[in-house]
N, C-alpha and C. Protein backbone atom coordinates (compact mmCIF):
# COMPACT_ATOMS: atom_id res chain seq x y z
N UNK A 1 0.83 -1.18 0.00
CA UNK A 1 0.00 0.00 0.00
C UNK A 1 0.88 1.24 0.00
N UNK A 2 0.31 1.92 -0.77
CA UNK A 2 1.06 3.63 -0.46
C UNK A 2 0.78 4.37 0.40
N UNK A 3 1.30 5.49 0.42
CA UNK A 3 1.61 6.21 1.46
C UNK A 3 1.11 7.73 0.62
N UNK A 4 0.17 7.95 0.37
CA UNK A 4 -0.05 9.50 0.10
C UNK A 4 -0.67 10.26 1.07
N UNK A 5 0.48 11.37 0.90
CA UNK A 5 0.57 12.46 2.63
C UNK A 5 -0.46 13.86 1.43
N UNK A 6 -1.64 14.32 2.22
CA UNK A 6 -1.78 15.65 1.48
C UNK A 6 -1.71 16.78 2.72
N UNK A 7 -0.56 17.93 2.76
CA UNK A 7 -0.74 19.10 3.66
C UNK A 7 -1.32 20.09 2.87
N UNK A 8 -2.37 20.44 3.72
CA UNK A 8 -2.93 21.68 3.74
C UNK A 8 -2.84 23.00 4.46
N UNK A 9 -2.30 24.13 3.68
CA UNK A 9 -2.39 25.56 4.64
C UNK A 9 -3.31 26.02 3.94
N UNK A 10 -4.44 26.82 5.00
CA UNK A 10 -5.51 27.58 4.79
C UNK A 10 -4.92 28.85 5.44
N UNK A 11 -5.39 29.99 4.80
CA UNK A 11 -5.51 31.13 6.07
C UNK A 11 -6.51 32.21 4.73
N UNK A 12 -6.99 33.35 6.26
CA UNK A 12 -7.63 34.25 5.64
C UNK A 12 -7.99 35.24 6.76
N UNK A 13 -8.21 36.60 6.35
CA UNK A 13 -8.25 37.34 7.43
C UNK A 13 -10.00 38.15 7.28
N UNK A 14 -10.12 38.66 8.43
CA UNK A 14 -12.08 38.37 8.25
C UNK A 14 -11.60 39.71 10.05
N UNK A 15 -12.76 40.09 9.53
CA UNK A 15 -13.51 41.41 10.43
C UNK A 15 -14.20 41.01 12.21
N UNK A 16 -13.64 41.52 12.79
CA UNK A 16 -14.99 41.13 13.96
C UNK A 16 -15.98 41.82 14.14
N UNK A 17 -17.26 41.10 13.62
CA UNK A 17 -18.23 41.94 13.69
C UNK A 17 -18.77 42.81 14.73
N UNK A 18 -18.44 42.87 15.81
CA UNK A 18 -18.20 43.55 16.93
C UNK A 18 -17.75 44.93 17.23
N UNK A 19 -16.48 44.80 15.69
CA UNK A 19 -15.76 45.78 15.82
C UNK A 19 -15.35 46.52 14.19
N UNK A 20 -16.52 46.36 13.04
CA UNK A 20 -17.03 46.51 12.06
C UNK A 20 -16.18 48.08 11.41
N UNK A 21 -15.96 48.92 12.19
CA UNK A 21 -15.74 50.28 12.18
C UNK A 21 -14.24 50.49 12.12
N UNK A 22 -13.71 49.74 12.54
CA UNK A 22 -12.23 49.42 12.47
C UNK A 22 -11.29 49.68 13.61
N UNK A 23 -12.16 49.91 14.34
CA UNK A 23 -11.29 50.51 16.09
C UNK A 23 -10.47 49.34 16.31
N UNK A 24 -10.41 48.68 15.60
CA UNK A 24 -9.78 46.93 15.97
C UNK A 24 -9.46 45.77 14.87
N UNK A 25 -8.49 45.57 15.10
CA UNK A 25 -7.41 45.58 13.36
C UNK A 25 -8.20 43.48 13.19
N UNK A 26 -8.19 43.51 12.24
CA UNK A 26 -8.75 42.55 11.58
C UNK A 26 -7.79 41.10 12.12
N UNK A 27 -8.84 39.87 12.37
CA UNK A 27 -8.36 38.35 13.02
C UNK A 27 -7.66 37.87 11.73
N UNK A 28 -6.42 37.40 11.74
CA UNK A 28 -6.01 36.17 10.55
C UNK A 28 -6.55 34.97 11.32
N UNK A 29 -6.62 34.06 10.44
CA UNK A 29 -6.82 33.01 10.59
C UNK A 29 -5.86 31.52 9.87
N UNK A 30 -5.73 30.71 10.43
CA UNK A 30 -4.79 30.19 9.99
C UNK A 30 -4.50 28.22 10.05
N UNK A 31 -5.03 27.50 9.29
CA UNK A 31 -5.24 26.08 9.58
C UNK A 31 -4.57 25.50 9.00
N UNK A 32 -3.55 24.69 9.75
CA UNK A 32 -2.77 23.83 8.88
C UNK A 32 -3.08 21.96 9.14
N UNK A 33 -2.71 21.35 8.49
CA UNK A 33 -3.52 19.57 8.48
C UNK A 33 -2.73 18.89 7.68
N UNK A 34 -2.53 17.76 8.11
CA UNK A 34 -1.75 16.95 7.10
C UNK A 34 -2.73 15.37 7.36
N UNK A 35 -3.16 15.35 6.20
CA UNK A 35 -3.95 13.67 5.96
C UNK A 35 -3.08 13.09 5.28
N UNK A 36 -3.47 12.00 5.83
CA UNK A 36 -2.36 10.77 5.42
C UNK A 36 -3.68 9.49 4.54
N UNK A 37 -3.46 9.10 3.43
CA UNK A 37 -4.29 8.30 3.01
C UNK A 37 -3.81 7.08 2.18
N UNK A 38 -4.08 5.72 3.60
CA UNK A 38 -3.10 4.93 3.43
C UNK A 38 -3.54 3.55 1.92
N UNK A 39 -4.69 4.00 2.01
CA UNK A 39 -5.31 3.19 0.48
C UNK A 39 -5.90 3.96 -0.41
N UNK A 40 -5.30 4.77 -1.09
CA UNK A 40 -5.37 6.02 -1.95
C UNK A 40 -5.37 5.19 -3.62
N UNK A 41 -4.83 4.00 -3.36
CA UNK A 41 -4.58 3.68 -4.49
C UNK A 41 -5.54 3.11 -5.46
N UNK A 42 -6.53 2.38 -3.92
CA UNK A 42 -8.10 1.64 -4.01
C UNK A 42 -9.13 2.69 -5.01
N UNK A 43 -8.81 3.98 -5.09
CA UNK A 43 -9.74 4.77 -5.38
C UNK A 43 -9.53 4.74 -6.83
């Protein structure tokens, strides 16, 4: 069986609606993941 690794980086930066007006500097966001899919080949 193989071994296929997929990493993923996400990011994106987004408003708090709370603070809409800008008194308050904008959240990044940021997700990183690594799947491993050990019968990739089956597909």
């Amino acid at each position: 069986m193989g071994k296929f690794i997929l990493n993923v980086h996400w990011s994106g930066v987004t408003s708090d609606i709370s603070y809409y007006d800008g008194s308050k500097p904008d959240t990044i966001i940021e997700v990183t993941g690594e799947f491993r899919f050990e019968e990739y080949l089956d597909w």
